[in-house]
Structure formats: C-alpha cells, structure tokens
PDB file of N, CA and C in Angstrom:
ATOM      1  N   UNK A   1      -1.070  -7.897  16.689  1.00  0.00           N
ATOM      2  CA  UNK A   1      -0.501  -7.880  15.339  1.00  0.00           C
ATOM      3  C   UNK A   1      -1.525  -7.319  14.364  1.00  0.00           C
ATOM      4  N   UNK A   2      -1.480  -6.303  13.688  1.00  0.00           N
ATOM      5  CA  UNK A   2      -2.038  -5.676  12.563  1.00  0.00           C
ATOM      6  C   UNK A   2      -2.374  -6.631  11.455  1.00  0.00           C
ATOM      7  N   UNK A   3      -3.678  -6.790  11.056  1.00  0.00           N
ATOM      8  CA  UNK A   3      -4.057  -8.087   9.881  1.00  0.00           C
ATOM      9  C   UNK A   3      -4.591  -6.886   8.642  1.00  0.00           C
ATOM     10  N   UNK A   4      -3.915  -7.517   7.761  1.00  0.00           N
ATOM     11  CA  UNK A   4      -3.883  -7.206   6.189  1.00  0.00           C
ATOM     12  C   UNK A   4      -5.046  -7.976   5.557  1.00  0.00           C
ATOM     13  N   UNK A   5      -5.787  -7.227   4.787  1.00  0.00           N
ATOM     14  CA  UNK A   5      -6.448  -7.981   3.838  1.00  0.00           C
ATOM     15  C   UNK A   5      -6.017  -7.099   2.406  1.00  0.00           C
ATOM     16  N   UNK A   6      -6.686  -7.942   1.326  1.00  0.00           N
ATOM     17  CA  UNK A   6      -6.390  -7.301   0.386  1.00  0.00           C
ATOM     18  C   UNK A   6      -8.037  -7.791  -0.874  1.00  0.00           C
ATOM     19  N   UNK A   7      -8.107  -6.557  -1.671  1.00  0.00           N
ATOM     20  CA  UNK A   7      -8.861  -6.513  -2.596  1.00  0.00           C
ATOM     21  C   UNK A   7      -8.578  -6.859  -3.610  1.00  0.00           C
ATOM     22  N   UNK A   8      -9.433  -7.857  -4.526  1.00  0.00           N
ATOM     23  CA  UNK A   8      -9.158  -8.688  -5.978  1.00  0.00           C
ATOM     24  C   UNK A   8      -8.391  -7.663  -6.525  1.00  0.00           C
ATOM     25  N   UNK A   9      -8.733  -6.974  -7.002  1.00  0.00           N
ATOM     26  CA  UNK A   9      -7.937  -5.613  -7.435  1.00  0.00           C
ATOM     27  C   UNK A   9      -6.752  -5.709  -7.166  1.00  0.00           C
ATOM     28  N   UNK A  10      -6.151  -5.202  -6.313  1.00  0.00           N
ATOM     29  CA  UNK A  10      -4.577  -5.378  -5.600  1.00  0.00           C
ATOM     30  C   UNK A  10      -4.245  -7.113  -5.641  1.00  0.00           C
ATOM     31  N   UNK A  11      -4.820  -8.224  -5.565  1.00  0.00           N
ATOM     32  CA  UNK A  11      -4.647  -9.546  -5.918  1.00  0.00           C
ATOM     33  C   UNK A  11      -3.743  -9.375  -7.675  1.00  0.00           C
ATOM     34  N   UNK A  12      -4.790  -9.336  -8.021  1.00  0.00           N
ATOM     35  CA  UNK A  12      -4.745  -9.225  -9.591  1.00  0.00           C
ATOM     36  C   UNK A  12      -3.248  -8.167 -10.000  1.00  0.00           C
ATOM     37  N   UNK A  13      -3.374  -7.053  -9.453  1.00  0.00           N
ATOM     38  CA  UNK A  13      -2.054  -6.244 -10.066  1.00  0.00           C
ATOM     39  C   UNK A  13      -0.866  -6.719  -9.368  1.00  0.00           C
ATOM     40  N   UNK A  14      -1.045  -6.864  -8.382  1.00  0.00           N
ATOM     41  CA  UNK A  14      -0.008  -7.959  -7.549  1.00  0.00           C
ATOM     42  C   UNK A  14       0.759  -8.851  -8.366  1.00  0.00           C
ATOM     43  N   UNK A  15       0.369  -9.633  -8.773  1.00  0.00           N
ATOM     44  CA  UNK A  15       0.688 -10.398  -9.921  1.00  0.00           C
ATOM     45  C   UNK A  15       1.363 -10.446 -10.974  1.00  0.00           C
ATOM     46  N   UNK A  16       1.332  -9.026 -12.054  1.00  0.00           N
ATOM     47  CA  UNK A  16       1.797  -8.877 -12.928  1.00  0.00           C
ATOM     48  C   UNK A  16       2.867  -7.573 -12.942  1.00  0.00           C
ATOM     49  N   UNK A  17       3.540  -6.892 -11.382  1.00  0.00           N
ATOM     50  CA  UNK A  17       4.385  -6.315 -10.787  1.00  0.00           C
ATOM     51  C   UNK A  17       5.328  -7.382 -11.391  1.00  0.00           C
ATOM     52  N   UNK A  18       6.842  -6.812 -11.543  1.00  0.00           N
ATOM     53  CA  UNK A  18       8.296  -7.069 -11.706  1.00  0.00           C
ATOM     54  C   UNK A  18       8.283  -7.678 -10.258  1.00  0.00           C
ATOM     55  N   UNK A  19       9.308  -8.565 -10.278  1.00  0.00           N
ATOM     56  CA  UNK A  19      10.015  -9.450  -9.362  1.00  0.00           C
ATOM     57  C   UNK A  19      10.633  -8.699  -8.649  1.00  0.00           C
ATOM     58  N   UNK A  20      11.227  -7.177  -9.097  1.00  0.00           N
ATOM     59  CA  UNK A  20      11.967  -6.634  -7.819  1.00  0.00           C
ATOM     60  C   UNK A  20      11.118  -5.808  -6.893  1.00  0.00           C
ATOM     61  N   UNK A  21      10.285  -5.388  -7.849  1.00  0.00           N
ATOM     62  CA  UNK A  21       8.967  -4.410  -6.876  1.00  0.00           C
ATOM     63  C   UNK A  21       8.008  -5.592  -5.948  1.00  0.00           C
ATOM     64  N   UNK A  22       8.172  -7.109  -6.517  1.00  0.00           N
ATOM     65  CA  UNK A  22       7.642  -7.848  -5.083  1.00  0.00           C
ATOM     66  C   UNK A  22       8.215  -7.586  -3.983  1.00  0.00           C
ATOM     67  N   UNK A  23       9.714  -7.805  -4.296  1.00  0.00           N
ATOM     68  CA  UNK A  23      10.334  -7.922  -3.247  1.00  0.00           C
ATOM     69  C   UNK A  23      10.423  -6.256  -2.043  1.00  0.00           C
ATOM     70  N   UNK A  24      10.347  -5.828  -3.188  1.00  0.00           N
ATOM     71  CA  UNK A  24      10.217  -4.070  -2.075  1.00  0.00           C
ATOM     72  C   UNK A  24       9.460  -3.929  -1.554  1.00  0.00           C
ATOM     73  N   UNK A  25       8.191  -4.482  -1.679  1.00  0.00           N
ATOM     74  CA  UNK A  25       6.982  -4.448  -1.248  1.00  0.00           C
ATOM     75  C   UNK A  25       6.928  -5.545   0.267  1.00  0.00           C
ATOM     76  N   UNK A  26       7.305  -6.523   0.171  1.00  0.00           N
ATOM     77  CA  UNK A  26       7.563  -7.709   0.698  1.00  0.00           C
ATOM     78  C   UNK A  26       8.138  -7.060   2.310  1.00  0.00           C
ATOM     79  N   UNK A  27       9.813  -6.446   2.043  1.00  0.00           N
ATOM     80  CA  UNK A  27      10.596  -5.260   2.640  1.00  0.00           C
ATOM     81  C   UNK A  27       9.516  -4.741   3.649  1.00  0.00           C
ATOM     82  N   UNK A  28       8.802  -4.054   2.553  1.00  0.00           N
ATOM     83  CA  UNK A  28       8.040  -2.532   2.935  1.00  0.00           C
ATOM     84  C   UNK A  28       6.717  -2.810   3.978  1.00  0.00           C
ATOM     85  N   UNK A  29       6.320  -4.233   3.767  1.00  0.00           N
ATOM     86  CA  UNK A  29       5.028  -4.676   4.351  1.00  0.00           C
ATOM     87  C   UNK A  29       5.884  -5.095   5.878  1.00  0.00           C
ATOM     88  N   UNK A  30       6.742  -5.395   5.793  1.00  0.00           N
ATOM     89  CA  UNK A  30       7.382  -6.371   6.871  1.00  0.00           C
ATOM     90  C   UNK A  30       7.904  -4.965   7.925  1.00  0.00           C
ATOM     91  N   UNK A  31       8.069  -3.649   7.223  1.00  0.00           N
ATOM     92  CA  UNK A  31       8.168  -2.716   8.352  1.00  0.00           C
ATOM     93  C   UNK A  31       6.933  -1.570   8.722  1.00  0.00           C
ATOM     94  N   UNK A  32       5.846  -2.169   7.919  1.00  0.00           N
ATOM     95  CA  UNK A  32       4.530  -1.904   7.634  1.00  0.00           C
ATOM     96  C   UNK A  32       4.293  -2.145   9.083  1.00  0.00           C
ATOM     97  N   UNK A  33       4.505  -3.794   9.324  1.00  0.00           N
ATOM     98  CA  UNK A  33       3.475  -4.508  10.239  1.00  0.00           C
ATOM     99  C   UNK A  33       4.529  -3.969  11.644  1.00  0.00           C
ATOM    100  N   UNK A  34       5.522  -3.483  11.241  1.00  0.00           N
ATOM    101  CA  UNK A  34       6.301  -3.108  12.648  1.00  0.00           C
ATOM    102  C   UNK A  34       6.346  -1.924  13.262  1.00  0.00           C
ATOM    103  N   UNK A  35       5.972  -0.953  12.439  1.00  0.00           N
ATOM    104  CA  UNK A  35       6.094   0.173  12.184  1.00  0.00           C
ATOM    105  C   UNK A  35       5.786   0.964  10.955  1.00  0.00           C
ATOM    106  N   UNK A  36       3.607   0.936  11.379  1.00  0.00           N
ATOM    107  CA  UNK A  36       3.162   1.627  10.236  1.00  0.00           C
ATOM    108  C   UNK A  36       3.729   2.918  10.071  1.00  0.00           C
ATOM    109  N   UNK A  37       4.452   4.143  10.795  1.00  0.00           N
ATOM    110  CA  UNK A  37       4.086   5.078  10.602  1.00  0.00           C
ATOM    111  C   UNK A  37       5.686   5.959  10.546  1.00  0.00           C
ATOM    112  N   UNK A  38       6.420   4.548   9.989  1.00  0.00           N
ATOM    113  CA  UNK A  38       7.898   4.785   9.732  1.00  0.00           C
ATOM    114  C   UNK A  38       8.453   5.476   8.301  1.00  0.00           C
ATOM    115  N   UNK A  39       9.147   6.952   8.628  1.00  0.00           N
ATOM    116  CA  UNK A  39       9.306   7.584   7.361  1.00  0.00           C
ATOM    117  C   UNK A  39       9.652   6.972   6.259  1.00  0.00           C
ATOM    118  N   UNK A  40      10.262   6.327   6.032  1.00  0.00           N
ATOM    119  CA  UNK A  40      10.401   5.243   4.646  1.00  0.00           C
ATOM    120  C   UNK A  40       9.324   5.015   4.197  1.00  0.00           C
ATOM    121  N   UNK A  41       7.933   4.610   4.945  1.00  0.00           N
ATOM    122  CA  UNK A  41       7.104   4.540   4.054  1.00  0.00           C
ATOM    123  C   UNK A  41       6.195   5.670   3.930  1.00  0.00           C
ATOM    124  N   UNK A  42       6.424   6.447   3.831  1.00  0.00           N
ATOM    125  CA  UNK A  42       5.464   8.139   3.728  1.00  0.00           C
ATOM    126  C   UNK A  42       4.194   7.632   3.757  1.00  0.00           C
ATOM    127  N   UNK A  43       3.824   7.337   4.908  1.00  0.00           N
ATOM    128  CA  UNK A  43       2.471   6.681   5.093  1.00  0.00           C
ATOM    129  C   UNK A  43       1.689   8.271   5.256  1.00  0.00           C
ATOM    130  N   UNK A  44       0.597   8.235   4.330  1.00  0.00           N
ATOM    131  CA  UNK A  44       0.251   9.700   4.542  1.00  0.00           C
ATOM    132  C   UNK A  44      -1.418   9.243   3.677  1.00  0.00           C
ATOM    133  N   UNK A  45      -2.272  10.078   4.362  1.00  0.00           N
ATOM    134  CA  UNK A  45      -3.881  10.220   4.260  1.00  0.00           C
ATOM    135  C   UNK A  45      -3.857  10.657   2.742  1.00  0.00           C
ATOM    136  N   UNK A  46      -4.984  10.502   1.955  1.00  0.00           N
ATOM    137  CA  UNK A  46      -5.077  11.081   0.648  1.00  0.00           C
ATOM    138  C   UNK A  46      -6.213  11.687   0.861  1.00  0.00           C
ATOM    139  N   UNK A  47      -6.575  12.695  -0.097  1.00  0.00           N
ATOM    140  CA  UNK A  47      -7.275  14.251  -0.399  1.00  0.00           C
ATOM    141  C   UNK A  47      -8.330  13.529  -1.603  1.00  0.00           C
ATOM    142  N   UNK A  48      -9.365  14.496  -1.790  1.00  0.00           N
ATOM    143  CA  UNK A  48     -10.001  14.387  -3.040  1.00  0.00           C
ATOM    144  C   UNK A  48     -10.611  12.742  -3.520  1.00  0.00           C
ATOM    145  N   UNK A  49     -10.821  12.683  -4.410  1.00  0.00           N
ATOM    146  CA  UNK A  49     -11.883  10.915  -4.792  1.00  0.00           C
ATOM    147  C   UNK A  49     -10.818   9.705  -3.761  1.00  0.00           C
ATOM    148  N   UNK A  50      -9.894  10.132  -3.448  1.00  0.00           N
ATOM    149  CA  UNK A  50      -9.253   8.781  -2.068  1.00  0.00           C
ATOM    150  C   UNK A  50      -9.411   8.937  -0.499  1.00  0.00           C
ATOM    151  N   UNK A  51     -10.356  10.179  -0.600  1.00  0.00           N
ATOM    152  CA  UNK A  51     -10.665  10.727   1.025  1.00  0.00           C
ATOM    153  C   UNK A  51     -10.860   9.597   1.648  1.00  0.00           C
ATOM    154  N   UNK A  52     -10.307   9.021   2.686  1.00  0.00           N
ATOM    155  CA  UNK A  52     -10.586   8.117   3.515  1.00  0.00           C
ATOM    156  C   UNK A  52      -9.568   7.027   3.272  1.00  0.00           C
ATOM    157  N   UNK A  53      -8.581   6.991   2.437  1.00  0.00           N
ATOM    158  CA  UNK A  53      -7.394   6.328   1.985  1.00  0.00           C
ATOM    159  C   UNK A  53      -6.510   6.409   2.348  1.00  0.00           C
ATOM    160  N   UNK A  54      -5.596   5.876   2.549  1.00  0.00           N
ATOM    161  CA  UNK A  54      -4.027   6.115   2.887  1.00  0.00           C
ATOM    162  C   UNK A  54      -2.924   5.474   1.876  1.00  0.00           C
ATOM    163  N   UNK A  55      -1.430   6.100   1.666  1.00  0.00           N
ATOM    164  CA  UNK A  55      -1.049   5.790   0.643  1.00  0.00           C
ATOM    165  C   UNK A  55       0.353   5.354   1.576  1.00  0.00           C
ATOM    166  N   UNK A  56       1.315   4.480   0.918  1.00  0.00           N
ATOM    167  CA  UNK A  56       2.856   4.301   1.409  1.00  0.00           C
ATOM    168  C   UNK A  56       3.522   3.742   0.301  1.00  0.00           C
ATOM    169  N   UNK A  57       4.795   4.075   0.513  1.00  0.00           N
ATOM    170  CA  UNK A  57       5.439   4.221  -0.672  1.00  0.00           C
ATOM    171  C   UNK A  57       6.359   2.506  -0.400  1.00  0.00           C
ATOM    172  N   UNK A  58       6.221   2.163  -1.755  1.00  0.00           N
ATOM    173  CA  UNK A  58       6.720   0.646  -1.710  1.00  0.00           C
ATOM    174  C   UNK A  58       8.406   0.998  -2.436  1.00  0.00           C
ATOM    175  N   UNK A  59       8.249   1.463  -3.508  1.00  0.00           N
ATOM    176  CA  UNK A  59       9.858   2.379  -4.086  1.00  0.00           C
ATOM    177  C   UNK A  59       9.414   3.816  -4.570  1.00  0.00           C
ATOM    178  N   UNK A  60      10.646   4.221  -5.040  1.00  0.00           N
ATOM    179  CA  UNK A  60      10.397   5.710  -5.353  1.00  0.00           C
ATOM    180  C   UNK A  60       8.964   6.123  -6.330  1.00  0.00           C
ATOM    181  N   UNK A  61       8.771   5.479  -6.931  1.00  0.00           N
ATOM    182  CA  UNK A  61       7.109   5.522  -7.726  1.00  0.00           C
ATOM    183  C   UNK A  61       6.269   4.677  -7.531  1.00  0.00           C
ATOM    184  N   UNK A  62       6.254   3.665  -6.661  1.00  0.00           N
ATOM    185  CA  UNK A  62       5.155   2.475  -6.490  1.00  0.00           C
ATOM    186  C   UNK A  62       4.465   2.551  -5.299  1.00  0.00           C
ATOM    187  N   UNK A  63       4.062   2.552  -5.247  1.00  0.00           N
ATOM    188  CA  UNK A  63       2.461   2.899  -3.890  1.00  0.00           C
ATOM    189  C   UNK A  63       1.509   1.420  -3.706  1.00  0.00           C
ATOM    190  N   UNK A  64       1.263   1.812  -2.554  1.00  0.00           N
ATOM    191  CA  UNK A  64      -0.075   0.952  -1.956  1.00  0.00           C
ATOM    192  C   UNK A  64      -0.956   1.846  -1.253  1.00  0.00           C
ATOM    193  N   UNK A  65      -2.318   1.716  -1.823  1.00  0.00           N
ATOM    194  CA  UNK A  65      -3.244   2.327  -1.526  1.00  0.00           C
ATOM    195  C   UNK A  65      -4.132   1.636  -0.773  1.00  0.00           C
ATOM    196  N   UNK A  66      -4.264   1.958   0.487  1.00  0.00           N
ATOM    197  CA  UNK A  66      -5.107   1.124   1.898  1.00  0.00           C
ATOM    198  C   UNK A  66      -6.191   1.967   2.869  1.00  0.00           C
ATOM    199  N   UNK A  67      -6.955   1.008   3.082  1.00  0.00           N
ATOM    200  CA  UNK A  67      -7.844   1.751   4.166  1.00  0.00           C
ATOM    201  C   UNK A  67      -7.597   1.034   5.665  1.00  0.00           C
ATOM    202  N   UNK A  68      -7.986   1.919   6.585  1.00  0.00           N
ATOM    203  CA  UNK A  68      -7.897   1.408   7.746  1.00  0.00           C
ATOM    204  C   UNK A  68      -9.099   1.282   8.201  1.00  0.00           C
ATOM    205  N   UNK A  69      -9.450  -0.543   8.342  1.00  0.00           N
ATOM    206  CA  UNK A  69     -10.785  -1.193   8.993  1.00  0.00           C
ATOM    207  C   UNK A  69     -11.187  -0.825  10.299  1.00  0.00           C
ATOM    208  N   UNK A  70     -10.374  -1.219  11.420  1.00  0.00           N
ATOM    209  CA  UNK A  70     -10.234  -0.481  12.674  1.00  0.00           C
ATOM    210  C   UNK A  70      -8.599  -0.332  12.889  1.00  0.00           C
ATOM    211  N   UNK A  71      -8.386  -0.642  14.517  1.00  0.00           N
ATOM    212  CA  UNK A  71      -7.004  -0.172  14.274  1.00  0.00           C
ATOM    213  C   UNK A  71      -5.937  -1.371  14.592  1.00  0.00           C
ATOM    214  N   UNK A  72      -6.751  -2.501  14.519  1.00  0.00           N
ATOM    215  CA  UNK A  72      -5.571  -4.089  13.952  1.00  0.00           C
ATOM    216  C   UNK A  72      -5.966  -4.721  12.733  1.00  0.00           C
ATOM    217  N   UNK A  73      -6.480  -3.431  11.687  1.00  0.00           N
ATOM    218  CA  UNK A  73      -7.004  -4.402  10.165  1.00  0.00           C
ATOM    219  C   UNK A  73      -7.047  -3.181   9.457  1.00  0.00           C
ATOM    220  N   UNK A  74      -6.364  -3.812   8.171  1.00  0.00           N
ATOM    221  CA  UNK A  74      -5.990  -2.580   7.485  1.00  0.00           C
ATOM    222  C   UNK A  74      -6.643  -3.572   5.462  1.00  0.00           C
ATOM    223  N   UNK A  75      -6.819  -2.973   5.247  1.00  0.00           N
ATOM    224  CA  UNK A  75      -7.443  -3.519   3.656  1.00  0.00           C
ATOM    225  C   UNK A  75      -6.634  -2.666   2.469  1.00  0.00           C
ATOM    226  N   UNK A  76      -5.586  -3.370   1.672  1.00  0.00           N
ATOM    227  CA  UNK A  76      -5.094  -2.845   0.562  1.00  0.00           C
ATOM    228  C   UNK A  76      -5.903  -2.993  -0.542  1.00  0.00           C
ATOM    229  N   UNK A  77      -5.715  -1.771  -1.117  1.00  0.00           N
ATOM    230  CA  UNK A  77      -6.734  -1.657  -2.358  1.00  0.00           C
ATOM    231  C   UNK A  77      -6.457  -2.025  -3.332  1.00  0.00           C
ATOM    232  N   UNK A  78      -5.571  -0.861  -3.909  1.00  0.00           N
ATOM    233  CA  UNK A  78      -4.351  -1.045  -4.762  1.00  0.00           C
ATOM    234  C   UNK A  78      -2.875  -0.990  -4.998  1.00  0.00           C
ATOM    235  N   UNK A  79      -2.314  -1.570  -5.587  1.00  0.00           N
ATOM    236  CA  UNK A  79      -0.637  -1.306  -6.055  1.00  0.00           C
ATOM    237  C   UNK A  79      -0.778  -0.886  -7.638  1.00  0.00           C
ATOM    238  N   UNK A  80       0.298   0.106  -7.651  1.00  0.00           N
ATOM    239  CA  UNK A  80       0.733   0.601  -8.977  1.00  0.00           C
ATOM    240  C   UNK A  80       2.090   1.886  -8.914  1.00  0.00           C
ATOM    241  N   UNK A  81       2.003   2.339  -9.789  1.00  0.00           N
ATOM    242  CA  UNK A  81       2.722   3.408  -9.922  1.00  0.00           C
ATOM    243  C   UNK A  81       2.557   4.672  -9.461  1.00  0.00           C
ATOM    244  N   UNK A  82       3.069   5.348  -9.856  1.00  0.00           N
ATOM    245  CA  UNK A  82       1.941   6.977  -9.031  1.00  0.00           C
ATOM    246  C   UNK A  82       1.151   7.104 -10.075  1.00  0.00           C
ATOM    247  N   UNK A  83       1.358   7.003 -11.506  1.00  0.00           N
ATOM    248  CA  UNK A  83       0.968   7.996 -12.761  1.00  0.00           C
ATOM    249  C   UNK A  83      -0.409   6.446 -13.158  1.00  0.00           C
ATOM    250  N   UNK A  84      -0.196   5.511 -12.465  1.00  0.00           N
ATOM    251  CA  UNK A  84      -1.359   4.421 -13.220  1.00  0.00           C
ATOM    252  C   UNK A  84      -2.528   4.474 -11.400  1.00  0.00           C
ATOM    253  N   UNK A  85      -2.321   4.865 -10.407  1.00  0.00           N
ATOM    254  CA  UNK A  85      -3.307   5.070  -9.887  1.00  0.00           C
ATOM    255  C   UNK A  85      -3.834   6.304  -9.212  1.00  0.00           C
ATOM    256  N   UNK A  86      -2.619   7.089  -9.572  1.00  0.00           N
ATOM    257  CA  UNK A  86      -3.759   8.905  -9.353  1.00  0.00           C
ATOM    258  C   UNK A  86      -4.043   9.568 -10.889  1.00  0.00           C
ATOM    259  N   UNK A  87      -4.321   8.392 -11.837  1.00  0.00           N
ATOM    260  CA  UNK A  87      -5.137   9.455 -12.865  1.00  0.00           C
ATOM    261  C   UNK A  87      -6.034  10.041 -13.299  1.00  0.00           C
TER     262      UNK A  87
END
C-alpha cells in the first residue's frame, strides 16, 4: 500500500479549502492509492522551479503537488488552485 505524508504547508491549506473540494480530493486520493497513474488524475512530472514534482488534478483547477519518496511513499506538498500555486 502506497503511504502519504503530507507537509505543514498542504496541512494548513487543507483546511481552509471549500467542503466540496475536500471531498474531491478525498475521491481523488482514494483512486490515487489505487491507481496512481489513472487519467482522471493527469498525474504528470513538472518542469522548471517544481523539477522533481509531480502534479494531479483534484477538480478542473485544483491540484496537488507531490514528491515521490521511494516507490510506497509519496509526500504532498501542496493544494491550491492552478493560478495560487504556479505563480
């Protein structure tokens, strides 16, 4: 089973997300852990200052930004929007 951690950072914005974007996220983690590499979540590498990042899409503008520890541990960074964490 793939283990999640997460950074104060992503703790903290976690938090003050809408009630429906928990729940998409919630969704999105649960086919995360079943199937990281399932088109719904456009799990895809990032370019430029996130080199070494990976991004998946929680709804049509909300993202989680993660690294991969080895390959049963994965560390979320951040959650946000597109336009509040690629600026």
């Amino acid at each position: 089973m793939l283990k999640v951690s997460s950074s104060r950072k992503f703790d903290k914005s976690f938090k003050k997300i809408p009630a429906t974007v928990k729940s998409a996220f919630y969704k999105r983690l649960t086919l995360f852990l079943s199937s990281p590499n399932h088109p719904q979540l456009h799990n895809h590498s990032l370019k430029g200052v996130f080199k070494g990042y990976y991004s998946i899409n929680i709804t049509g503008d909300w993202r989680v930004i993660y690294q991969k520890i080895d390959n049963n541990h994965v560390y979320f960074d951040s959650i946000g929007t597109h336009s509040q964490l690629y600026k």
